[in-house]
PDB file of N, CA and C in Angstrom:
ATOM      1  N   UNK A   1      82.885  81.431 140.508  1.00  0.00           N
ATOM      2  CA  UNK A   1      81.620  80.894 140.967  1.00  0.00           C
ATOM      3  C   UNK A   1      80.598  80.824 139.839  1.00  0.00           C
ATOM      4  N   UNK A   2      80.549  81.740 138.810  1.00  0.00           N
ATOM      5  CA  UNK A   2      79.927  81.477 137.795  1.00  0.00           C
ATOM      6  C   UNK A   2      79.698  80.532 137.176  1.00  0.00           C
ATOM      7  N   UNK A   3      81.074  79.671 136.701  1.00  0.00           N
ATOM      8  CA  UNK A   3      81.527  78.635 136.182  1.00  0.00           C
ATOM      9  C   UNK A   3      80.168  77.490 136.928  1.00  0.00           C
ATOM     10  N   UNK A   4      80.476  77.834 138.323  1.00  0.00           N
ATOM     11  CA  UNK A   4      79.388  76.762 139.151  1.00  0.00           C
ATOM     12  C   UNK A   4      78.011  76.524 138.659  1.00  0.00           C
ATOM     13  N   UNK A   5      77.809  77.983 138.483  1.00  0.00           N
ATOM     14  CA  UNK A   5      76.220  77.894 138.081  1.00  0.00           C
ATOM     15  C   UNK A   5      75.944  77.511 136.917  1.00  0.00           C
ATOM     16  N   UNK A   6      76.727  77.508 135.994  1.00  0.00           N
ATOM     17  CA  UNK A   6      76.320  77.151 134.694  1.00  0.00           C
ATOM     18  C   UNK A   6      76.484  75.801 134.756  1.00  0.00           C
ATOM     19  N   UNK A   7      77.114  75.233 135.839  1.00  0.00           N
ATOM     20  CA  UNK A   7      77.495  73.296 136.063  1.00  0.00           C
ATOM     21  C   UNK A   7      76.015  73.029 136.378  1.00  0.00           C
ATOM     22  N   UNK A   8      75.197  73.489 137.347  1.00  0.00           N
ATOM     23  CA  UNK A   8      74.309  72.821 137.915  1.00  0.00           C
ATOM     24  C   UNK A   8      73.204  73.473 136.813  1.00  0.00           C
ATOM     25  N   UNK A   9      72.957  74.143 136.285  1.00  0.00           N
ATOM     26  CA  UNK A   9      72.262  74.558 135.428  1.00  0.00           C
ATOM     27  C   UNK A   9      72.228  73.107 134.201  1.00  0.00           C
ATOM     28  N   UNK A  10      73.654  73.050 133.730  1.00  0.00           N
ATOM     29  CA  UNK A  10      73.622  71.766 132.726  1.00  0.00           C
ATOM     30  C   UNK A  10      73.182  70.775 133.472  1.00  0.00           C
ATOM     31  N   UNK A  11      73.344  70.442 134.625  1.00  0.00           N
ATOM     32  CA  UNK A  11      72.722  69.124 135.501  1.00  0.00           C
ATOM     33  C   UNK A  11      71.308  69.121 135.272  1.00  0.00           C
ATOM     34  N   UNK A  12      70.720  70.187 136.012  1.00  0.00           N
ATOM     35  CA  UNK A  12      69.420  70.006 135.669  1.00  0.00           C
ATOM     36  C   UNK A  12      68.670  69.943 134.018  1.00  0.00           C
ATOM     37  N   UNK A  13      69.621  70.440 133.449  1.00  0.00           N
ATOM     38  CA  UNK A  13      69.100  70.199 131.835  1.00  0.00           C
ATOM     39  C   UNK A  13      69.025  68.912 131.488  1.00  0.00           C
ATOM     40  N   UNK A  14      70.408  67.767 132.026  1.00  0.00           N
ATOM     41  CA  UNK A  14      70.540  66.728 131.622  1.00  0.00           C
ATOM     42  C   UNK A  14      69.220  65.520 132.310  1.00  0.00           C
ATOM     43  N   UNK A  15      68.811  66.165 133.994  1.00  0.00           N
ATOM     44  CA  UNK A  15      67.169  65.830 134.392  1.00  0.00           C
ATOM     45  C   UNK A  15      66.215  66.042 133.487  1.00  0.00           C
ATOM     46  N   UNK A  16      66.222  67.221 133.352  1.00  0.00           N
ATOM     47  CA  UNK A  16      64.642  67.189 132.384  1.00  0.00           C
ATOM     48  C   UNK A  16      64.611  66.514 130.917  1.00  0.00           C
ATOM     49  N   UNK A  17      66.062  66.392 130.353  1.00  0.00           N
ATOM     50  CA  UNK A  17      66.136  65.653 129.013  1.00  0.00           C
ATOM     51  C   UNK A  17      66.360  64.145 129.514  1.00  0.00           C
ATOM     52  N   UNK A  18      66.457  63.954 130.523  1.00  0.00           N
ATOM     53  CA  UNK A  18      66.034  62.717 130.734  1.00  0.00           C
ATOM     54  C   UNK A  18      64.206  61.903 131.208  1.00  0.00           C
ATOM     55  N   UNK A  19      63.859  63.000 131.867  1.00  0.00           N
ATOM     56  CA  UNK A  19      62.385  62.761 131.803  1.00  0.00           C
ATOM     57  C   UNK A  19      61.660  62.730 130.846  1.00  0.00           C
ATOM     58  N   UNK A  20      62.398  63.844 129.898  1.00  0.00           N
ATOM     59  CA  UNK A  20      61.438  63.907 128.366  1.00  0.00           C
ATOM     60  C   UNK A  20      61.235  62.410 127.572  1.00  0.00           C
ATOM     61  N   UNK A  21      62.741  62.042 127.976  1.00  0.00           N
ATOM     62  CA  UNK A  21      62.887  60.846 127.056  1.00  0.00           C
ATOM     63  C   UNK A  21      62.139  59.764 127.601  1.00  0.00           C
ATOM     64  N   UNK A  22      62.070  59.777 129.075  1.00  0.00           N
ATOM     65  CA  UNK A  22      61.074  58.783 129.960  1.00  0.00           C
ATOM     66  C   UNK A  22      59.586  58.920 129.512  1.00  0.00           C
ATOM     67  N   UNK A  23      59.495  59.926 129.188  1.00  0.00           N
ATOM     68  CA  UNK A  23      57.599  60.257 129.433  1.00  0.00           C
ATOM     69  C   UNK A  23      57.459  59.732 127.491  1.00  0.00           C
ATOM     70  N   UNK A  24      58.413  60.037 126.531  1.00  0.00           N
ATOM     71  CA  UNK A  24      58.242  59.802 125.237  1.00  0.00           C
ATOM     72  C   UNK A  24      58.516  58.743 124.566  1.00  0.00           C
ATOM     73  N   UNK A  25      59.674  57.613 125.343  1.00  0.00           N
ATOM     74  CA  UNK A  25      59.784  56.848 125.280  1.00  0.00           C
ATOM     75  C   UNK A  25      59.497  55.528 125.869  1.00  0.00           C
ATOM     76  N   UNK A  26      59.194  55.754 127.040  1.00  0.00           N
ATOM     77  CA  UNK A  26      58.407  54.549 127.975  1.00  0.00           C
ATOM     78  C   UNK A  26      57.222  54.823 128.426  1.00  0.00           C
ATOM     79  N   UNK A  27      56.931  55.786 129.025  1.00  0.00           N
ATOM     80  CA  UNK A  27      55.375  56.078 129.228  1.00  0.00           C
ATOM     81  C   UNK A  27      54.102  56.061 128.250  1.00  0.00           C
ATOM     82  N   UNK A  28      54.413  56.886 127.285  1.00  0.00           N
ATOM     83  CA  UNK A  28      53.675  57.505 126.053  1.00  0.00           C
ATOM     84  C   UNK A  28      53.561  56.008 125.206  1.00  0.00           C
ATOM     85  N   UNK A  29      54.769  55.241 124.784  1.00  0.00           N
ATOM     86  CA  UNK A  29      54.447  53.814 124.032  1.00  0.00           C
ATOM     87  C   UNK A  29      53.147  53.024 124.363  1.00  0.00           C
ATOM     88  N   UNK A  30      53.993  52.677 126.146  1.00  0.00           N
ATOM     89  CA  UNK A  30      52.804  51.839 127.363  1.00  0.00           C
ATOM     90  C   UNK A  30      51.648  52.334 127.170  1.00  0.00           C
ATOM     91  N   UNK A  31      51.327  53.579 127.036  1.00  0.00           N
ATOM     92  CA  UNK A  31      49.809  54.039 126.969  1.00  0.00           C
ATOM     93  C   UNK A  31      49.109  53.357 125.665  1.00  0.00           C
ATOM     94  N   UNK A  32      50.216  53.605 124.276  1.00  0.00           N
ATOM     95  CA  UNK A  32      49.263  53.869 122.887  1.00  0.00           C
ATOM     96  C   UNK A  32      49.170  52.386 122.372  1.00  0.00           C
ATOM     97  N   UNK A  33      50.522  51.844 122.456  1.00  0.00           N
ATOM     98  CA  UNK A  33      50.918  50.325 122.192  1.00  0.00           C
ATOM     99  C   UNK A  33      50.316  49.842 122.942  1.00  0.00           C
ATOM    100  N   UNK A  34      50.245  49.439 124.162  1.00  0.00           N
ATOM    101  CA  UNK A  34      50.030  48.204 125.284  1.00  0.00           C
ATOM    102  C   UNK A  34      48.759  48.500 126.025  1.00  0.00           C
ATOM    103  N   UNK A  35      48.161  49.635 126.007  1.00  0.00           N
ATOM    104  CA  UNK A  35      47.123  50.181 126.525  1.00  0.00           C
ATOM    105  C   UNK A  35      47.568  50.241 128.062  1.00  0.00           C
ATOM    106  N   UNK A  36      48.758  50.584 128.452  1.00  0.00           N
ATOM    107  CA  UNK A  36      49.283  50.365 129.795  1.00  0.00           C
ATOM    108  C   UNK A  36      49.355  52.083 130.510  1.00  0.00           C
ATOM    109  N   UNK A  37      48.221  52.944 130.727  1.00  0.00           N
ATOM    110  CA  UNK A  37      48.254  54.085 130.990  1.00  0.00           C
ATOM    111  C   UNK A  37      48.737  54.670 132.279  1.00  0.00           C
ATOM    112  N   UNK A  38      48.989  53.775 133.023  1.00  0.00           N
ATOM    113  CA  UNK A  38      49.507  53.768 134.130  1.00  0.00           C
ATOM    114  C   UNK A  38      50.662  54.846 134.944  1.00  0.00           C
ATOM    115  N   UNK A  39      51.410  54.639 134.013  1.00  0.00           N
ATOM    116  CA  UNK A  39      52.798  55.784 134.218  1.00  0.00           C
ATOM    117  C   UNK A  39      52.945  56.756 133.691  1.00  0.00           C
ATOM    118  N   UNK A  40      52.067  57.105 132.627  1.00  0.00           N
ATOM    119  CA  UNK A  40      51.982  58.507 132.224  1.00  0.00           C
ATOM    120  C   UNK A  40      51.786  59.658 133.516  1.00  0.00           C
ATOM    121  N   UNK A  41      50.907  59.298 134.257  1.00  0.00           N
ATOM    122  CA  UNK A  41      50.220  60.567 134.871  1.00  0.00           C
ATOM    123  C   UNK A  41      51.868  60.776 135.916  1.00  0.00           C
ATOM    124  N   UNK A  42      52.201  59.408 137.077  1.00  0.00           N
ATOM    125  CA  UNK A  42      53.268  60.331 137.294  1.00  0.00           C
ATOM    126  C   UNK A  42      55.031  60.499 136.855  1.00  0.00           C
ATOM    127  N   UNK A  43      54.848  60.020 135.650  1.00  0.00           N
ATOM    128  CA  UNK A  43      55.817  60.185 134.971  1.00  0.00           C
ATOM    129  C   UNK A  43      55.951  62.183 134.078  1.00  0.00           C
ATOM    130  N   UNK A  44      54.794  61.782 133.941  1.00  0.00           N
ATOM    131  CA  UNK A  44      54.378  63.125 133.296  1.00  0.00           C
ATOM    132  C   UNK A  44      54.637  64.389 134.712  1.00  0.00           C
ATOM    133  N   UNK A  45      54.186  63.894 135.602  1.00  0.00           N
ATOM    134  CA  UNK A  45      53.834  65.513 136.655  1.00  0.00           C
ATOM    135  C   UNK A  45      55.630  65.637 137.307  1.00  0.00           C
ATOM    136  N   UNK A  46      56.589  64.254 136.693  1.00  0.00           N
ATOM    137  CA  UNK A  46      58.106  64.212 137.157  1.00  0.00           C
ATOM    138  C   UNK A  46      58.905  65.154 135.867  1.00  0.00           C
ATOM    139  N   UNK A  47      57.969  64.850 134.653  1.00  0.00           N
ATOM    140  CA  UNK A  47      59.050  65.673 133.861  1.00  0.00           C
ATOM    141  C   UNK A  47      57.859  67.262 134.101  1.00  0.00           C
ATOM    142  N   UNK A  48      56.970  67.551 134.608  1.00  0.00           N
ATOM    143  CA  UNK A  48      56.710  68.741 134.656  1.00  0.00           C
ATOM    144  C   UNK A  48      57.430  69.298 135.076  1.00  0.00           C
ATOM    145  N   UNK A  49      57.665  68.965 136.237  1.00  0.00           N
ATOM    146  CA  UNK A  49      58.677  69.527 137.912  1.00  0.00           C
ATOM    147  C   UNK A  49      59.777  69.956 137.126  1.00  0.00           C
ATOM    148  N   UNK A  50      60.536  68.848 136.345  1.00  0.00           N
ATOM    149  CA  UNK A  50      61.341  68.480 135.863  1.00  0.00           C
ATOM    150  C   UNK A  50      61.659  70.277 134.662  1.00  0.00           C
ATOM    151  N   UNK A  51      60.772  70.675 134.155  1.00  0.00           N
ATOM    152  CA  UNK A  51      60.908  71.347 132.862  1.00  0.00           C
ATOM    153  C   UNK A  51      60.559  72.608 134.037  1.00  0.00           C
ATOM    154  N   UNK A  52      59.687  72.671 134.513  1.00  0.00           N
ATOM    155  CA  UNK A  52      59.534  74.089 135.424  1.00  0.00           C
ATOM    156  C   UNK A  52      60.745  74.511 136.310  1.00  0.00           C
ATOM    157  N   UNK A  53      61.292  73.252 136.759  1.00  0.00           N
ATOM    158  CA  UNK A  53      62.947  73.642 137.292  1.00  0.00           C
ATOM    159  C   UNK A  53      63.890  74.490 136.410  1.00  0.00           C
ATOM    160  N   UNK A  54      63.736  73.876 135.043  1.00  0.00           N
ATOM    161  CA  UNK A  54      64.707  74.137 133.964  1.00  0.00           C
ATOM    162  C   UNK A  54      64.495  75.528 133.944  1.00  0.00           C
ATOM    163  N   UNK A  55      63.477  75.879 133.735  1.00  0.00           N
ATOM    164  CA  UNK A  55      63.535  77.161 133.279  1.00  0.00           C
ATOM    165  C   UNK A  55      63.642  78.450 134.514  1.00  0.00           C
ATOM    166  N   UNK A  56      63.441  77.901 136.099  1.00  0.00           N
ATOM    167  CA  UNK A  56      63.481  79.071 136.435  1.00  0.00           C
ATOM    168  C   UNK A  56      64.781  79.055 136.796  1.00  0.00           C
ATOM    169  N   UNK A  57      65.514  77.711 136.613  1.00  0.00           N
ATOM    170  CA  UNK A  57      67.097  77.531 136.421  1.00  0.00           C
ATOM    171  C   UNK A  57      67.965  78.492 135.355  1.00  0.00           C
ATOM    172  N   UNK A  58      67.289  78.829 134.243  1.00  0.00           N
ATOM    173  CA  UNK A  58      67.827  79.347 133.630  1.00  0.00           C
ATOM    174  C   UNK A  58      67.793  80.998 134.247  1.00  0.00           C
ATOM    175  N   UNK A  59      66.648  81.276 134.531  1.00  0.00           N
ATOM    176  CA  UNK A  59      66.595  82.447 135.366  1.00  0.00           C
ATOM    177  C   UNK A  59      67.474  82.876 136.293  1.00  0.00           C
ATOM    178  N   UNK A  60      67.871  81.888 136.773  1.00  0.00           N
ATOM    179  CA  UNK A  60      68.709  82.162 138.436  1.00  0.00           C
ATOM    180  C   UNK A  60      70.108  81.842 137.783  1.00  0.00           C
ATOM    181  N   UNK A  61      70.637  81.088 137.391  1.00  0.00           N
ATOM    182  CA  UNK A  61      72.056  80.271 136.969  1.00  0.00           C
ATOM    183  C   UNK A  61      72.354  81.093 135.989  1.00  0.00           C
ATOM    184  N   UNK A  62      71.744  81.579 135.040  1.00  0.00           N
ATOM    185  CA  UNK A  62      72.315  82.234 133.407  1.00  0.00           C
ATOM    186  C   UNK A  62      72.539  83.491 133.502  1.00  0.00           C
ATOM    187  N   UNK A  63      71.777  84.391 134.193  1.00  0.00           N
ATOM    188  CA  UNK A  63      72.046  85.635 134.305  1.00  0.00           C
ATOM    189  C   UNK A  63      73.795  86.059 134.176  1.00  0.00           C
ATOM    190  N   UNK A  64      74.236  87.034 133.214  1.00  0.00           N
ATOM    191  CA  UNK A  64      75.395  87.496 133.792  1.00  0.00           C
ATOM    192  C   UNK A  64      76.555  86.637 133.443  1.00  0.00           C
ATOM    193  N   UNK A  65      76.152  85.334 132.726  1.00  0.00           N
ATOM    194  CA  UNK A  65      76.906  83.918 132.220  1.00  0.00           C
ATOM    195  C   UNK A  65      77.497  84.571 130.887  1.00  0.00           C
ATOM    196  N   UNK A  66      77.165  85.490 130.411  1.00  0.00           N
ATOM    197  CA  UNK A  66      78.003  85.942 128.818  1.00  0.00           C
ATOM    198  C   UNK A  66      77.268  85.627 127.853  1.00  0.00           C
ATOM    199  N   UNK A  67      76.105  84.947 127.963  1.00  0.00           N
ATOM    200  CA  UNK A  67      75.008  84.331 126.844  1.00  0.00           C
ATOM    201  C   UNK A  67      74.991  85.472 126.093  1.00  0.00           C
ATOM    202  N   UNK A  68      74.526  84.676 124.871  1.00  0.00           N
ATOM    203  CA  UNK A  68      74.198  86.278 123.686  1.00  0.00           C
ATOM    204  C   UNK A  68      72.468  85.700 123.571  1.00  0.00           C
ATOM    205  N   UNK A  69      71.871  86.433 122.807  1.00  0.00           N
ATOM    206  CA  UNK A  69      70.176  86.585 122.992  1.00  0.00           C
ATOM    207  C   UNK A  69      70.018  84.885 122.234  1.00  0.00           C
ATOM    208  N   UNK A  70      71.208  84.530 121.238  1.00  0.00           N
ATOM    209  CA  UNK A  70      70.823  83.704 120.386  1.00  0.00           C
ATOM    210  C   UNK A  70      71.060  82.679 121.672  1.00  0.00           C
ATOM    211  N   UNK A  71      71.748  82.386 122.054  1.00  0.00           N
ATOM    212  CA  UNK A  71      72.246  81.455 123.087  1.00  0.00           C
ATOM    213  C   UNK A  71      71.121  81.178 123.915  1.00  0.00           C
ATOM    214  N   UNK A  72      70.905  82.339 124.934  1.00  0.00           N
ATOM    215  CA  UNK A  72      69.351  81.924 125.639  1.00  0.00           C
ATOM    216  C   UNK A  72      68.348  81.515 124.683  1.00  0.00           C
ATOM    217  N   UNK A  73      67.782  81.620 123.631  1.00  0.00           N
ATOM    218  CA  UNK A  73      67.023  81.302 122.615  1.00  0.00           C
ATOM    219  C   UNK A  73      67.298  79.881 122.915  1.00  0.00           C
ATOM    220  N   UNK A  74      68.008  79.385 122.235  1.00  0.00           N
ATOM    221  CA  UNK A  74      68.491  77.832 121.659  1.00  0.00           C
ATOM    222  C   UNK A  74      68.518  77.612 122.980  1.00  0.00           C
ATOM    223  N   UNK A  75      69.211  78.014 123.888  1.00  0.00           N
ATOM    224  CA  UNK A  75      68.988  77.325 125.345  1.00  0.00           C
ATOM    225  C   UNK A  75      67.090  76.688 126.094  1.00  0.00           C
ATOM    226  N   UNK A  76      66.430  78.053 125.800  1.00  0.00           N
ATOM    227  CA  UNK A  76      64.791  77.585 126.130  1.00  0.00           C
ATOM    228  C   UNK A  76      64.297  76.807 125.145  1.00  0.00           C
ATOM    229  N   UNK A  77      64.300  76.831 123.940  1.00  0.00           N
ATOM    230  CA  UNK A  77      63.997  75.807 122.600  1.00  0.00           C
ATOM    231  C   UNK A  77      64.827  74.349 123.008  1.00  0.00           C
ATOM    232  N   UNK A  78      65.746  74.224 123.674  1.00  0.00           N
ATOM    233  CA  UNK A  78      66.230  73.269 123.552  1.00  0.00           C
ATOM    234  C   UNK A  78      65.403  72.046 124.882  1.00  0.00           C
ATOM    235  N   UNK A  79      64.933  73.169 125.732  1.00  0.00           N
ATOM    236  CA  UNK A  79      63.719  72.233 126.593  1.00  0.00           C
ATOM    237  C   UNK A  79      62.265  71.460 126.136  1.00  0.00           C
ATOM    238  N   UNK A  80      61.930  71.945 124.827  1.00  0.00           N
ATOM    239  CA  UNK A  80      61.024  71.936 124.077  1.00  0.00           C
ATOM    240  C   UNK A  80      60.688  70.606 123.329  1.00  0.00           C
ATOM    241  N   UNK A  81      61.952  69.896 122.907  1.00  0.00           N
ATOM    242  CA  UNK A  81      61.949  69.353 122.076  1.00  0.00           C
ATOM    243  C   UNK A  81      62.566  68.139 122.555  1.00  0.00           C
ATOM    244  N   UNK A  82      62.504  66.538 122.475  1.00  0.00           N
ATOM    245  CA  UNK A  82      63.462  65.255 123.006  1.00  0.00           C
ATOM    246  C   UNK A  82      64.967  65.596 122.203  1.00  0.00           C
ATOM    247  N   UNK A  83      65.634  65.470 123.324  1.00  0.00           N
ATOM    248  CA  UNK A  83      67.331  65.388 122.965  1.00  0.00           C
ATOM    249  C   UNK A  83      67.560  66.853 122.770  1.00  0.00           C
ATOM    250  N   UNK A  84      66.752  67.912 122.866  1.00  0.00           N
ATOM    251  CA  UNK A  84      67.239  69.164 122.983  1.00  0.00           C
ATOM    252  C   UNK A  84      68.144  69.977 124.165  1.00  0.00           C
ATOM    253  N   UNK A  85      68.040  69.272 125.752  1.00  0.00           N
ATOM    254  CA  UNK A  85      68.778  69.847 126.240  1.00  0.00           C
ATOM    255  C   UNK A  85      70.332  69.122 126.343  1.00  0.00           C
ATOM    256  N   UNK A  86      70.308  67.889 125.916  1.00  0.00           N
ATOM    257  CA  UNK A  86      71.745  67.111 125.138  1.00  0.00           C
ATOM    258  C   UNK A  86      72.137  67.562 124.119  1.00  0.00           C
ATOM    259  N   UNK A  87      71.676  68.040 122.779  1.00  0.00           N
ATOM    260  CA  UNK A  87      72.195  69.224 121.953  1.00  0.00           C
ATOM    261  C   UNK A  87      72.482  69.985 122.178  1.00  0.00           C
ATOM    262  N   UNK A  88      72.244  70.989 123.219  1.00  0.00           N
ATOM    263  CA  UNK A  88      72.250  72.040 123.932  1.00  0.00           C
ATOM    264  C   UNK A  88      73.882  71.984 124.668  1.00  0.00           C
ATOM    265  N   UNK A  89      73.992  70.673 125.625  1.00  0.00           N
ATOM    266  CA  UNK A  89      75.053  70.732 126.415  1.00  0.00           C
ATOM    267  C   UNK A  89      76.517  71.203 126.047  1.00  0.00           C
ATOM    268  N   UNK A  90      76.202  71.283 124.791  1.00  0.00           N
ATOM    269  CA  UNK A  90      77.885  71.285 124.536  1.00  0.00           C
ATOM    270  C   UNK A  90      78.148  72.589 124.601  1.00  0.00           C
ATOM    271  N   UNK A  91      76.751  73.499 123.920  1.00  0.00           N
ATOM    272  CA  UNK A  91      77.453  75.212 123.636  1.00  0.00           C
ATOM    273  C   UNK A  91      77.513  75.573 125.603  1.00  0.00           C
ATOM    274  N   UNK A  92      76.934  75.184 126.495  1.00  0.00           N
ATOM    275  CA  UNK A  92      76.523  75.363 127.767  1.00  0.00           C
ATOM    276  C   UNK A  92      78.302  74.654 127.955  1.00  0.00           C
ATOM    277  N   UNK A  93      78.635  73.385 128.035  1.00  0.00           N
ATOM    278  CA  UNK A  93      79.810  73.489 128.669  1.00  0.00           C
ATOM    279  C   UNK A  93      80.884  74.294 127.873  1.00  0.00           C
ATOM    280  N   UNK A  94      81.319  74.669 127.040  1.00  0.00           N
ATOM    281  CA  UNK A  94      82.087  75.878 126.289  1.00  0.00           C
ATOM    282  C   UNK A  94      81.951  76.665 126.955  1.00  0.00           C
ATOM    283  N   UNK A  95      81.138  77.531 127.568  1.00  0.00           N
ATOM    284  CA  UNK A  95      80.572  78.793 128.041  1.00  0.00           C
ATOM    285  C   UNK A  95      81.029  78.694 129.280  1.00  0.00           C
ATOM    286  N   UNK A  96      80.823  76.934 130.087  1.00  0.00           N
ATOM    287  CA  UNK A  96      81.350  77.193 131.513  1.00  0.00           C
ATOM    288  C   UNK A  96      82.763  76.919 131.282  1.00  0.00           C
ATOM    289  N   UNK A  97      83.424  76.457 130.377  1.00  0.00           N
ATOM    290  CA  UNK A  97      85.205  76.715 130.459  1.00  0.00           C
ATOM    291  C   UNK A  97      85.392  78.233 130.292  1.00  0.00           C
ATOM    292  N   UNK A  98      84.522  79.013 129.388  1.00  0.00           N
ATOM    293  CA  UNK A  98      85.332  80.006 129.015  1.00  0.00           C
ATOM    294  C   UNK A  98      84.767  81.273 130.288  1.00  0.00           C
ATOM    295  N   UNK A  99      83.791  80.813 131.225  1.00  0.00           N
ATOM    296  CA  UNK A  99      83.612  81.800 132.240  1.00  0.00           C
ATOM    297  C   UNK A  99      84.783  81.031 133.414  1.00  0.00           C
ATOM    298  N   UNK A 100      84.939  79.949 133.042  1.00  0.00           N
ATOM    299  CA  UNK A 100      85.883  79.331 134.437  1.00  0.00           C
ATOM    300  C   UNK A 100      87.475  80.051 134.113  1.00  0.00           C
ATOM    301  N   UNK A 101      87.616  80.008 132.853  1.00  0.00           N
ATOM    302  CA  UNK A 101      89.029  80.431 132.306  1.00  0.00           C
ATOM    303  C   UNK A 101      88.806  82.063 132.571  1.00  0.00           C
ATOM    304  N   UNK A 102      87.913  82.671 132.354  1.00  0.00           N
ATOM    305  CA  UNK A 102      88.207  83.992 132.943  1.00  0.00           C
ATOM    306  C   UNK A 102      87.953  84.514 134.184  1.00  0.00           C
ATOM    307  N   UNK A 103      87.371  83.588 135.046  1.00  0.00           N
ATOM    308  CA  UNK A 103      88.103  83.864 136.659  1.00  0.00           C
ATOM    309  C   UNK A 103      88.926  83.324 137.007  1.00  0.00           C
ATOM    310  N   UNK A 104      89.836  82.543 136.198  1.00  0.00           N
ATOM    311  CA  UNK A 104      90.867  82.175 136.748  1.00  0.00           C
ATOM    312  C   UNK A 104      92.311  83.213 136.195  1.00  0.00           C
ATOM    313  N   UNK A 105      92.106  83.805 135.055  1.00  0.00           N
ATOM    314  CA  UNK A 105      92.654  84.760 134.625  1.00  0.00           C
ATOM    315  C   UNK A 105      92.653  86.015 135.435  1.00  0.00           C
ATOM    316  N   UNK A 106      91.553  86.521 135.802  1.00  0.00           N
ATOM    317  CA  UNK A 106      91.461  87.556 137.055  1.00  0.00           C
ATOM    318  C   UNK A 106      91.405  87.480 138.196  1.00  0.00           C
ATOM    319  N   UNK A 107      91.740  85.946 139.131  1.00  0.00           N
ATOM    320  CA  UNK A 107      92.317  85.490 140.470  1.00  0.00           C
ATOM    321  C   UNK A 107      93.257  86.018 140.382  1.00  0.00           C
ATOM    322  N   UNK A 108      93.962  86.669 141.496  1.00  0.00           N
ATOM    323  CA  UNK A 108      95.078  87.068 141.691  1.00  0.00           C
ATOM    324  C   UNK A 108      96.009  86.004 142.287  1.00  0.00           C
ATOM    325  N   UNK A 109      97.150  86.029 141.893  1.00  0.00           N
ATOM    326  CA  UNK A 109      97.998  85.068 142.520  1.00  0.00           C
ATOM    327  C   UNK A 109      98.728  85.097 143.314  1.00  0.00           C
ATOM    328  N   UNK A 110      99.701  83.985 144.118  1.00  0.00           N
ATOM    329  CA  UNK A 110     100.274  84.174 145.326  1.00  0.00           C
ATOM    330  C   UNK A 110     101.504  84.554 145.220  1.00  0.00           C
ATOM    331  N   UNK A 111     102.170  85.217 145.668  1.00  0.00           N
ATOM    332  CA  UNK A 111     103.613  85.794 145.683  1.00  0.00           C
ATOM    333  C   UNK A 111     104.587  85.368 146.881  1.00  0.00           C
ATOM    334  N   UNK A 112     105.850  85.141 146.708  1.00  0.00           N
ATOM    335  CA  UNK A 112     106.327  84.945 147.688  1.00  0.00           C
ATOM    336  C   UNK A 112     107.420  85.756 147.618  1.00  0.00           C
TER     337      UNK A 112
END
């Protein structure tokens, strides 16, 4: 079940690195370029939601996941920054093979 949480955990990472890129790449232009200010405000309060999920995601989903201090580090830095929680994804899916591979190692199996 672990394995699970660290799935939906990367889901929501791949939301908020997608809002980032919305609010920095289409919103933020429209405002400075086009004078089109329009979609900032709720583009902006979608990647808020969006980044306040992330993190109390990490709270609830990571616990107990095998992270080392550096890992959670680079994991919250990686909300911080555009394309950081897509940099991020890869050490996050590693982590959910290698927690999926060790409950499947300590499932017990069927005998006949």
């Amino acid at each position: 079940m672990g394995w699970a949480m660290i799935g939906v955990f990367r889901t929501i990472g791949v939301v908020e690195g997608i809002t980032t890129l919305a609010l920095f790449l289409v919103a933020m232009p429209l405002k400075y370029a086009f004078a089109y200010p329009h979609l900032v405000p709720p583009v902006g309060m979608i990647h808020g939601i969006a980044f306040l999920t992330y993190i109390a995601a990490m709270l609830v989903c990571l616990p107990g996941r095998g992270l080392t201090a550096w890992e959670w580090l680079k994991t919250l830095f990686a909300s911080f920054f555009p394309f950081g929680t897509f940099l991020n994804d890869p050490m996050l899916a590693r982590k959910q093979r290698t927690v999926a591979n060790a409950v499947a190692d300590t499932s017990p199996t069927l005998s006949r």
